[in-house]
PDB file of N, CA and C in Angstrom:
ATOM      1  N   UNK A   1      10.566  15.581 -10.623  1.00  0.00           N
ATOM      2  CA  UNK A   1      11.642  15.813  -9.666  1.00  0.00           C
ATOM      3  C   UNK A   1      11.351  17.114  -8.914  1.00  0.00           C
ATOM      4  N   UNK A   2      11.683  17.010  -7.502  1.00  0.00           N
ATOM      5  CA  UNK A   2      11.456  18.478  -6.666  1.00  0.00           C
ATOM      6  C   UNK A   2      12.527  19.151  -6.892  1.00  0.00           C
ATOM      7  N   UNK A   3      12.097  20.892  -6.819  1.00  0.00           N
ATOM      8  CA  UNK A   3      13.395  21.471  -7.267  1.00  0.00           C
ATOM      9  C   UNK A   3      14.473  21.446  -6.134  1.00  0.00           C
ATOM     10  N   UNK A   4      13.826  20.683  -5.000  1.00  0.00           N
ATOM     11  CA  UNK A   4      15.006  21.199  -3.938  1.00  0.00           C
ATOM     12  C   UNK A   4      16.237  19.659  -4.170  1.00  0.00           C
ATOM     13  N   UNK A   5      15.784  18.542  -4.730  1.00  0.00           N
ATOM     14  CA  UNK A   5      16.679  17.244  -5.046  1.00  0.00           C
ATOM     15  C   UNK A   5      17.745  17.711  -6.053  1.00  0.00           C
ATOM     16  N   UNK A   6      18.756  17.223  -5.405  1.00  0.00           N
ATOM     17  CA  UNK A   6      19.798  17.310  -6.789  1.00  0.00           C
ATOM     18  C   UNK A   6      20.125  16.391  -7.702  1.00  0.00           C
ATOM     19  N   UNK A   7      20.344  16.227  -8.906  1.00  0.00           N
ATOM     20  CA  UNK A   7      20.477  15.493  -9.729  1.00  0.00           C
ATOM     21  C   UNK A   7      22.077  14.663  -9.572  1.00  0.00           C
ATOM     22  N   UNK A   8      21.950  13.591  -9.766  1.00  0.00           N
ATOM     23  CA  UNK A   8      23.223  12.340  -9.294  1.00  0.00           C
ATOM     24  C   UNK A   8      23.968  12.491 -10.789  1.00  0.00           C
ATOM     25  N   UNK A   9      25.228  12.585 -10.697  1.00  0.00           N
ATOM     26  CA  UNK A   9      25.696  11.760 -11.815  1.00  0.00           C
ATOM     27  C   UNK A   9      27.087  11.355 -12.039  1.00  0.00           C
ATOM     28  N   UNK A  10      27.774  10.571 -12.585  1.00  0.00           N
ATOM     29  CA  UNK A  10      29.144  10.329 -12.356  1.00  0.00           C
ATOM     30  C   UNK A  10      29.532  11.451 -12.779  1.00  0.00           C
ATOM     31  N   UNK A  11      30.926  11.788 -11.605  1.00  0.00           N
ATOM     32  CA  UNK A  11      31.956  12.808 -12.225  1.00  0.00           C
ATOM     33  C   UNK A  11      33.271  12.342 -12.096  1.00  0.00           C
ATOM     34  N   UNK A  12      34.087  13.122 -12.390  1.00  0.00           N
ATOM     35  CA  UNK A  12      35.721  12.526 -12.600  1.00  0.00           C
ATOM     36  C   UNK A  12      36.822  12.579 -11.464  1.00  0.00           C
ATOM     37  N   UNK A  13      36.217  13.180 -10.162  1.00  0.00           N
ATOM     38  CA  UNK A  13      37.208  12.711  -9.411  1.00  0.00           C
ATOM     39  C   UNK A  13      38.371  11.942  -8.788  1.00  0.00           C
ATOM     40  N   UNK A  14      37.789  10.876  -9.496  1.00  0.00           N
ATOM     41  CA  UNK A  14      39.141   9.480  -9.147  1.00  0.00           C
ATOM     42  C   UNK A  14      39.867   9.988  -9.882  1.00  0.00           C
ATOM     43  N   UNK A  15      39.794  10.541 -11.102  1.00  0.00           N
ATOM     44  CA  UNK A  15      40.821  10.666 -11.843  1.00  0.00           C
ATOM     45  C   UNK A  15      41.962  12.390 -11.779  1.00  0.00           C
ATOM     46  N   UNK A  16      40.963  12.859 -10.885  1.00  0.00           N
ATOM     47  CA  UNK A  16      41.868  14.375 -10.396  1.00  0.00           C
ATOM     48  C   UNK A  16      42.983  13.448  -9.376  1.00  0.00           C
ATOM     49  N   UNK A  17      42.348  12.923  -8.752  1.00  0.00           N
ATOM     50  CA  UNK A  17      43.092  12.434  -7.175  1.00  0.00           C
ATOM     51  C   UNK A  17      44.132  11.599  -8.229  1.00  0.00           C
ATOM     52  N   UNK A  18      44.298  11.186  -8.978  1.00  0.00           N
ATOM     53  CA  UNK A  18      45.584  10.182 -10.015  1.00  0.00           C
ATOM     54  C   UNK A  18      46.649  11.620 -10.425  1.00  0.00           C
ATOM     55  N   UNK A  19      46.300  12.664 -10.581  1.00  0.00           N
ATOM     56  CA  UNK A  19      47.486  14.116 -11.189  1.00  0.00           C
ATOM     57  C   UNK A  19      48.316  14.593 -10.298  1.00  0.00           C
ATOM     58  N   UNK A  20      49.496  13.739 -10.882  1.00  0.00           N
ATOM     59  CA  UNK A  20      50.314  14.766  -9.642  1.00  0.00           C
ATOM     60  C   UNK A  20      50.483  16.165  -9.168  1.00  0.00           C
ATOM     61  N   UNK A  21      50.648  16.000  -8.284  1.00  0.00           N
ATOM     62  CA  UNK A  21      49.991  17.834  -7.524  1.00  0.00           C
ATOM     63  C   UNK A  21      50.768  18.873  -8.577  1.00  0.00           C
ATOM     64  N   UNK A  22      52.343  18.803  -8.663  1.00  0.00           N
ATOM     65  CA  UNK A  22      52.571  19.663  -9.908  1.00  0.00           C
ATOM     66  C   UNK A  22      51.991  19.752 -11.089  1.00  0.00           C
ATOM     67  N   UNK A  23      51.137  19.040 -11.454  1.00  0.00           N
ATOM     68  CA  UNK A  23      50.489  19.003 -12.838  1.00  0.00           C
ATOM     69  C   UNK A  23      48.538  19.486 -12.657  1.00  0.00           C
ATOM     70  N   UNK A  24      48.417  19.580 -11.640  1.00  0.00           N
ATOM     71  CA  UNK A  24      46.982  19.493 -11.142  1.00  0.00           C
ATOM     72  C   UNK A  24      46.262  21.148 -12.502  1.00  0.00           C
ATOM     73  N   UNK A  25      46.884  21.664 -11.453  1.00  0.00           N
ATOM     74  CA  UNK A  25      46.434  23.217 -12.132  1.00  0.00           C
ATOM     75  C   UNK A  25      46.565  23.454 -13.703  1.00  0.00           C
ATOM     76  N   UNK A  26      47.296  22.686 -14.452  1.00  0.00           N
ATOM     77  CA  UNK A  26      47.222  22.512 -15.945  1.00  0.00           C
ATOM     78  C   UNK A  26      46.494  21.838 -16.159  1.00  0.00           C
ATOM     79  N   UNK A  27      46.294  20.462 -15.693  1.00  0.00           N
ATOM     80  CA  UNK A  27      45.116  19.525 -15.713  1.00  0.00           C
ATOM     81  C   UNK A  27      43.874  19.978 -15.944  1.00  0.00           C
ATOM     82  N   UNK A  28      43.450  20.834 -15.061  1.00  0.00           N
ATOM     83  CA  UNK A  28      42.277  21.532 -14.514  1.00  0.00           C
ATOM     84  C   UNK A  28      41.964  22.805 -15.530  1.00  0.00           C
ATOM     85  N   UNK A  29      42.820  23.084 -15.641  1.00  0.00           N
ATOM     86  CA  UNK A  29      42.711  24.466 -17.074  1.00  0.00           C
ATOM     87  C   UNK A  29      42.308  23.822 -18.630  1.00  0.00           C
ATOM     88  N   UNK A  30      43.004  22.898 -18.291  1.00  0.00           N
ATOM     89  CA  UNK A  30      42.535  21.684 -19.697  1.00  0.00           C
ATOM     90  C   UNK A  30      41.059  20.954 -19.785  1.00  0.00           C
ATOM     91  N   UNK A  31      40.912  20.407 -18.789  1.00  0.00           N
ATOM     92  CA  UNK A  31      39.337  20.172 -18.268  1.00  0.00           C
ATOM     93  C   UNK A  31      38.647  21.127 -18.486  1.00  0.00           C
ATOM     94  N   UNK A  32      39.014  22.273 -17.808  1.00  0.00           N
ATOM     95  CA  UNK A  32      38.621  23.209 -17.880  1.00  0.00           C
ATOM     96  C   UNK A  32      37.670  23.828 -19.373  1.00  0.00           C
ATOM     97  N   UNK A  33      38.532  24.055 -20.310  1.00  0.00           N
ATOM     98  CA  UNK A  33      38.682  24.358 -21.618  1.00  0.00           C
ATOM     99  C   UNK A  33      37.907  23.075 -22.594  1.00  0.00           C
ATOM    100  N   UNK A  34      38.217  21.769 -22.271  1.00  0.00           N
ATOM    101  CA  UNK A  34      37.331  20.722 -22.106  1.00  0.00           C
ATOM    102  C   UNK A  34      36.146  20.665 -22.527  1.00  0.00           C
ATOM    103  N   UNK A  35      35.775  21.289 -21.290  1.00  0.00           N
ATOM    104  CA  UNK A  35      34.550  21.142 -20.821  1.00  0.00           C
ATOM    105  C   UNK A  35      33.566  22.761 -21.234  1.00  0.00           C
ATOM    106  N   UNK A  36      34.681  23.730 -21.892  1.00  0.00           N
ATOM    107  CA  UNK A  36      33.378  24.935 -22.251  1.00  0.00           C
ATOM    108  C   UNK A  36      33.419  26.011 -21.173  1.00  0.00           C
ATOM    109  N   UNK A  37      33.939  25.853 -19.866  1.00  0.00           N
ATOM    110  CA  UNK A  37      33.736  26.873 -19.281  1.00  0.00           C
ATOM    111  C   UNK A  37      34.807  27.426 -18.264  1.00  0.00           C
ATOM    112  N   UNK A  38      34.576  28.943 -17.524  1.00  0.00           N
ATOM    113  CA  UNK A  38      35.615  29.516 -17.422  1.00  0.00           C
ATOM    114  C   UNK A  38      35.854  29.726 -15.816  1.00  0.00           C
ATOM    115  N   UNK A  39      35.056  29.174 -14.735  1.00  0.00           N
ATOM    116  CA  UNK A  39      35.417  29.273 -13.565  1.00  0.00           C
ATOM    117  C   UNK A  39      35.065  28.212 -12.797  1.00  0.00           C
ATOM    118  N   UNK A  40      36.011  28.179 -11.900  1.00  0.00           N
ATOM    119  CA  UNK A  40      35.629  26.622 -10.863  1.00  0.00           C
ATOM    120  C   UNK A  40      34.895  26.037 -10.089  1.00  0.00           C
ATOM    121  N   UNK A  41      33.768  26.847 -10.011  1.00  0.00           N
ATOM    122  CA  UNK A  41      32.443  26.418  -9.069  1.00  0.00           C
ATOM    123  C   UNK A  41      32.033  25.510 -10.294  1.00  0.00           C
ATOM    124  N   UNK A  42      31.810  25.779 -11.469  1.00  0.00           N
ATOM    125  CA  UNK A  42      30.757  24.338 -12.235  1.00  0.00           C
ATOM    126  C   UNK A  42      31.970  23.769 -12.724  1.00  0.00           C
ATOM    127  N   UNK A  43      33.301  23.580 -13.052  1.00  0.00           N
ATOM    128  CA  UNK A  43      34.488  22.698 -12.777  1.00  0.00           C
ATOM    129  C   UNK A  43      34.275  21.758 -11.639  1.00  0.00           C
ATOM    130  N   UNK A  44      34.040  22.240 -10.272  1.00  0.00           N
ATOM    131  CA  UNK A  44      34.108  21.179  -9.545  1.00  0.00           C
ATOM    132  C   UNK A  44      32.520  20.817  -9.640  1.00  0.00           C
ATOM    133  N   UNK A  45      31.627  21.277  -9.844  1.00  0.00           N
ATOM    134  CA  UNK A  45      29.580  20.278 -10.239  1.00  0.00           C
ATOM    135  C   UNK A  45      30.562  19.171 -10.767  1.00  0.00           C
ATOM    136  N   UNK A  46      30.950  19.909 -12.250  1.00  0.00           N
ATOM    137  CA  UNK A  46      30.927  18.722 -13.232  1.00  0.00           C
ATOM    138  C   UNK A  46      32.154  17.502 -12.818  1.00  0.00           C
ATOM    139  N   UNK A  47      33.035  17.775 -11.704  1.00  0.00           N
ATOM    140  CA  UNK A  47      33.966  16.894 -11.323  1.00  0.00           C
ATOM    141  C   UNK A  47      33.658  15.960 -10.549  1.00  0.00           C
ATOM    142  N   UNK A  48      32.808  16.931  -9.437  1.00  0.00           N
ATOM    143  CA  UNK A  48      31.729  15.826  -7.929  1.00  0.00           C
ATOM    144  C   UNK A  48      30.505  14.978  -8.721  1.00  0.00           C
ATOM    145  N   UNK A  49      30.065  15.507  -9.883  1.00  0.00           N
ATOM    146  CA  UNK A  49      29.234  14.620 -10.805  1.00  0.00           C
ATOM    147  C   UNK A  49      28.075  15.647 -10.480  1.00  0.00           C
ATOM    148  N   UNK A  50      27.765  16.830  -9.796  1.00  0.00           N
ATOM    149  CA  UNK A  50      26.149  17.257  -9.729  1.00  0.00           C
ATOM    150  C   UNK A  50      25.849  17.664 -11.336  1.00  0.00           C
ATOM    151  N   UNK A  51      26.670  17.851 -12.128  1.00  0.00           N
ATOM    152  CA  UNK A  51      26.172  18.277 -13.166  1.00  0.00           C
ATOM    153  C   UNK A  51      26.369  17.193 -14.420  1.00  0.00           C
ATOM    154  N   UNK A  52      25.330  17.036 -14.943  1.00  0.00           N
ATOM    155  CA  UNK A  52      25.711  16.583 -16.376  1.00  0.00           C
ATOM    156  C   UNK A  52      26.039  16.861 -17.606  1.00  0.00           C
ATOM    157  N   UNK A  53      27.393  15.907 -17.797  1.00  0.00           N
ATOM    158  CA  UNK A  53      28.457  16.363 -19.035  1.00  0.00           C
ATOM    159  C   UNK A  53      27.613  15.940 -20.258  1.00  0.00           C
ATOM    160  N   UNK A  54      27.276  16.406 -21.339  1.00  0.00           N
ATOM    161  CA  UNK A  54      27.267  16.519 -22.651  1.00  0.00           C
ATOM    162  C   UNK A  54      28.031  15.464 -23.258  1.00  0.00           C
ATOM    163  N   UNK A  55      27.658  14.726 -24.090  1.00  0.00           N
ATOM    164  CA  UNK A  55      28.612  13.576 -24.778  1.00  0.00           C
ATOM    165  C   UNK A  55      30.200  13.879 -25.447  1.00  0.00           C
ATOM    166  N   UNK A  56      29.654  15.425 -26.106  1.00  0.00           N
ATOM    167  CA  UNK A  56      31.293  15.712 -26.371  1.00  0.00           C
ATOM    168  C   UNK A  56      31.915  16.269 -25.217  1.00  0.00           C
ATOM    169  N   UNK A  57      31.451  17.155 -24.434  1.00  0.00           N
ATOM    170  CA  UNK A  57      32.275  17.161 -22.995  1.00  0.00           C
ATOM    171  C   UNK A  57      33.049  16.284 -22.552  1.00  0.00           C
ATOM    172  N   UNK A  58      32.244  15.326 -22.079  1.00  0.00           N
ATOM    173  CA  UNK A  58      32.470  13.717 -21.727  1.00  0.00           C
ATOM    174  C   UNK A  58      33.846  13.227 -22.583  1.00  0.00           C
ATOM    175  N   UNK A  59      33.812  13.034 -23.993  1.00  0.00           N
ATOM    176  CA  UNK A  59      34.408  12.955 -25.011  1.00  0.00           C
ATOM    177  C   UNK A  59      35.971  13.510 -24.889  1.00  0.00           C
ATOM    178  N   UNK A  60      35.586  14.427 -24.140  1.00  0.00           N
ATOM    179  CA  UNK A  60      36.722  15.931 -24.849  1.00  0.00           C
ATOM    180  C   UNK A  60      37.731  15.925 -23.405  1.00  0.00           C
ATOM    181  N   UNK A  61      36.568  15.439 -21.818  1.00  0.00           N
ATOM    182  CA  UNK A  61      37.625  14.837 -20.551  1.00  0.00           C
ATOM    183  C   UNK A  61      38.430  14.111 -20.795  1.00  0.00           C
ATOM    184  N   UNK A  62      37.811  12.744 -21.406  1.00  0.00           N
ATOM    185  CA  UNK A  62      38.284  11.700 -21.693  1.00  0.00           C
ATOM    186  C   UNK A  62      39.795  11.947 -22.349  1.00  0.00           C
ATOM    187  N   UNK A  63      39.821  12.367 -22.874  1.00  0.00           N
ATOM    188  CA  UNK A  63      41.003  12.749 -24.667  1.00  0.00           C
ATOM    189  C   UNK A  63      41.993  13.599 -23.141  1.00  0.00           C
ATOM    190  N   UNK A  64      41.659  14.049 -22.463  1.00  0.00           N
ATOM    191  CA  UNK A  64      42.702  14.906 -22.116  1.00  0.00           C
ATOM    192  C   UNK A  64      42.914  13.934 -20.503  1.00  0.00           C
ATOM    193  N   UNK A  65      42.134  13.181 -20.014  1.00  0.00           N
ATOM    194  CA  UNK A  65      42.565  12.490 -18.958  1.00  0.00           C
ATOM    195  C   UNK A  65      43.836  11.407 -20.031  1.00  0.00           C
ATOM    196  N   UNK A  66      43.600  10.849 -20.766  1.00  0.00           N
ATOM    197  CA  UNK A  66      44.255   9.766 -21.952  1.00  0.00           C
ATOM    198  C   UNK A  66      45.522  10.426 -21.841  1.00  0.00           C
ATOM    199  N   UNK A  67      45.632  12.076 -22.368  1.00  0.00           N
ATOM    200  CA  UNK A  67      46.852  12.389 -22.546  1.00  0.00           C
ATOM    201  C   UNK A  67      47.964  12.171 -21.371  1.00  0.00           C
ATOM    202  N   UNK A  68      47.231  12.129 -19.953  1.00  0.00           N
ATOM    203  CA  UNK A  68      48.176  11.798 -18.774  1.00  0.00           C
ATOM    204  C   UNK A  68      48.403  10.231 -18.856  1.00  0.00           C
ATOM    205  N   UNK A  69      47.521   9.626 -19.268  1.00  0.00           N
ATOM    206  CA  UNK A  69      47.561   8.434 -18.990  1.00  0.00           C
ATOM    207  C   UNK A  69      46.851   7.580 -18.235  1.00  0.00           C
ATOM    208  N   UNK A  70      45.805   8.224 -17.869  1.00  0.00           N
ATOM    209  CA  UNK A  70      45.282   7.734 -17.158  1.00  0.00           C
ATOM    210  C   UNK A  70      43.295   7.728 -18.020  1.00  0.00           C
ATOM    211  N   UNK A  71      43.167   6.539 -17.730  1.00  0.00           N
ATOM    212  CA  UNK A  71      42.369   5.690 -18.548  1.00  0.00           C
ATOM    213  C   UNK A  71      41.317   5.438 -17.935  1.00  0.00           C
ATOM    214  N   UNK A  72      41.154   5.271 -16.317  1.00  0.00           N
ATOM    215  CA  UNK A  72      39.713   4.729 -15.603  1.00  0.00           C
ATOM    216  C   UNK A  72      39.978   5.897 -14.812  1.00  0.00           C
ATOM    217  N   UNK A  73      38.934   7.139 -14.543  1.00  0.00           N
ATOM    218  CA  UNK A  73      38.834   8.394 -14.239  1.00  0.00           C
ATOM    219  C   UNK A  73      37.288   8.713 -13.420  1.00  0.00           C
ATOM    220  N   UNK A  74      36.651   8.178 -14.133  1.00  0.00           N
ATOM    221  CA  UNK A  74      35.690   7.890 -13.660  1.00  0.00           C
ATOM    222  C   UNK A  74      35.102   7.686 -12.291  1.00  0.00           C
ATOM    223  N   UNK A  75      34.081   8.172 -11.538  1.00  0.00           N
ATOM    224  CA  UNK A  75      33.282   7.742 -10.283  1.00  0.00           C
ATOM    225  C   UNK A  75      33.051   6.590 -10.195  1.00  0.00           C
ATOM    226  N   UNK A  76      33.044   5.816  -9.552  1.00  0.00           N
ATOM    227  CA  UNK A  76      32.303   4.631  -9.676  1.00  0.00           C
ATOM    228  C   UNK A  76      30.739   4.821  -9.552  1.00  0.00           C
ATOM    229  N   UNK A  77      30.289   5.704  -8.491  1.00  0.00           N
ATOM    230  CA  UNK A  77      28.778   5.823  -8.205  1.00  0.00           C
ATOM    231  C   UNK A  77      28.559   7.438  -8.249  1.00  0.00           C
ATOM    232  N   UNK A  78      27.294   7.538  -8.672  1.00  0.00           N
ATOM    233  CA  UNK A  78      26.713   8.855  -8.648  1.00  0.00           C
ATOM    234  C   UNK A  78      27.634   9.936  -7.067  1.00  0.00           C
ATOM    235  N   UNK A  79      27.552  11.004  -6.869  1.00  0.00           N
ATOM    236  CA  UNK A  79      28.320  12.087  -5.921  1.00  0.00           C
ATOM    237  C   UNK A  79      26.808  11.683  -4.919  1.00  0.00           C
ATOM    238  N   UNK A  80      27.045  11.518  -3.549  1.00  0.00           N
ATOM    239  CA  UNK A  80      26.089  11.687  -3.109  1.00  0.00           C
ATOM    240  C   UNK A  80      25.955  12.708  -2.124  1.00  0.00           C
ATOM    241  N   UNK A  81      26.557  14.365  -2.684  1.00  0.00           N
ATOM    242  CA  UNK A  81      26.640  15.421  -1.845  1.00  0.00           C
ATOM    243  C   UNK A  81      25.219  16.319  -2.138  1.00  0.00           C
TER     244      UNK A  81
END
């Protein structure tokens, strides 16, 4: 791979765009926490999909998208930004 290509991968956007706007910013602190880390530039990688989640990451979105209720969160296709 060239270093200038970016790597594709599903991220969770469909499922931000499902949180109602009052709930977004808790959402996101939870993901957040989730996911291991503490500021929103690799929050949104790992949301647009440029970055790849770790199985318990992955794992640990999942459990906290569930707690809203919401179940298909998921990209359908790789981010193609």
């Amino acid at each position: 791979m060239k270093t200038t290509e970016k790597r594709k991968f599903r991220g969770f956007n469909k499922g931000l765009l499902q949180i109602p706007v009052g709930q977004s910013r808790e959402v996101r602190e939870k993901l957040m926490i989730a996911l291991g880390i503490r500021s929103r530039m690799p929050f949104y990688c790992y949301a647009k999909g440029l970055q790849e989640m770790k199985e318990s990451q992955s794992l640990a979105v999942k459990e906290v998208f569930e707690s809203y209720g919401i179940t298909d969160y998921r990209d359908d296709e790789p981010c193609n930004n």
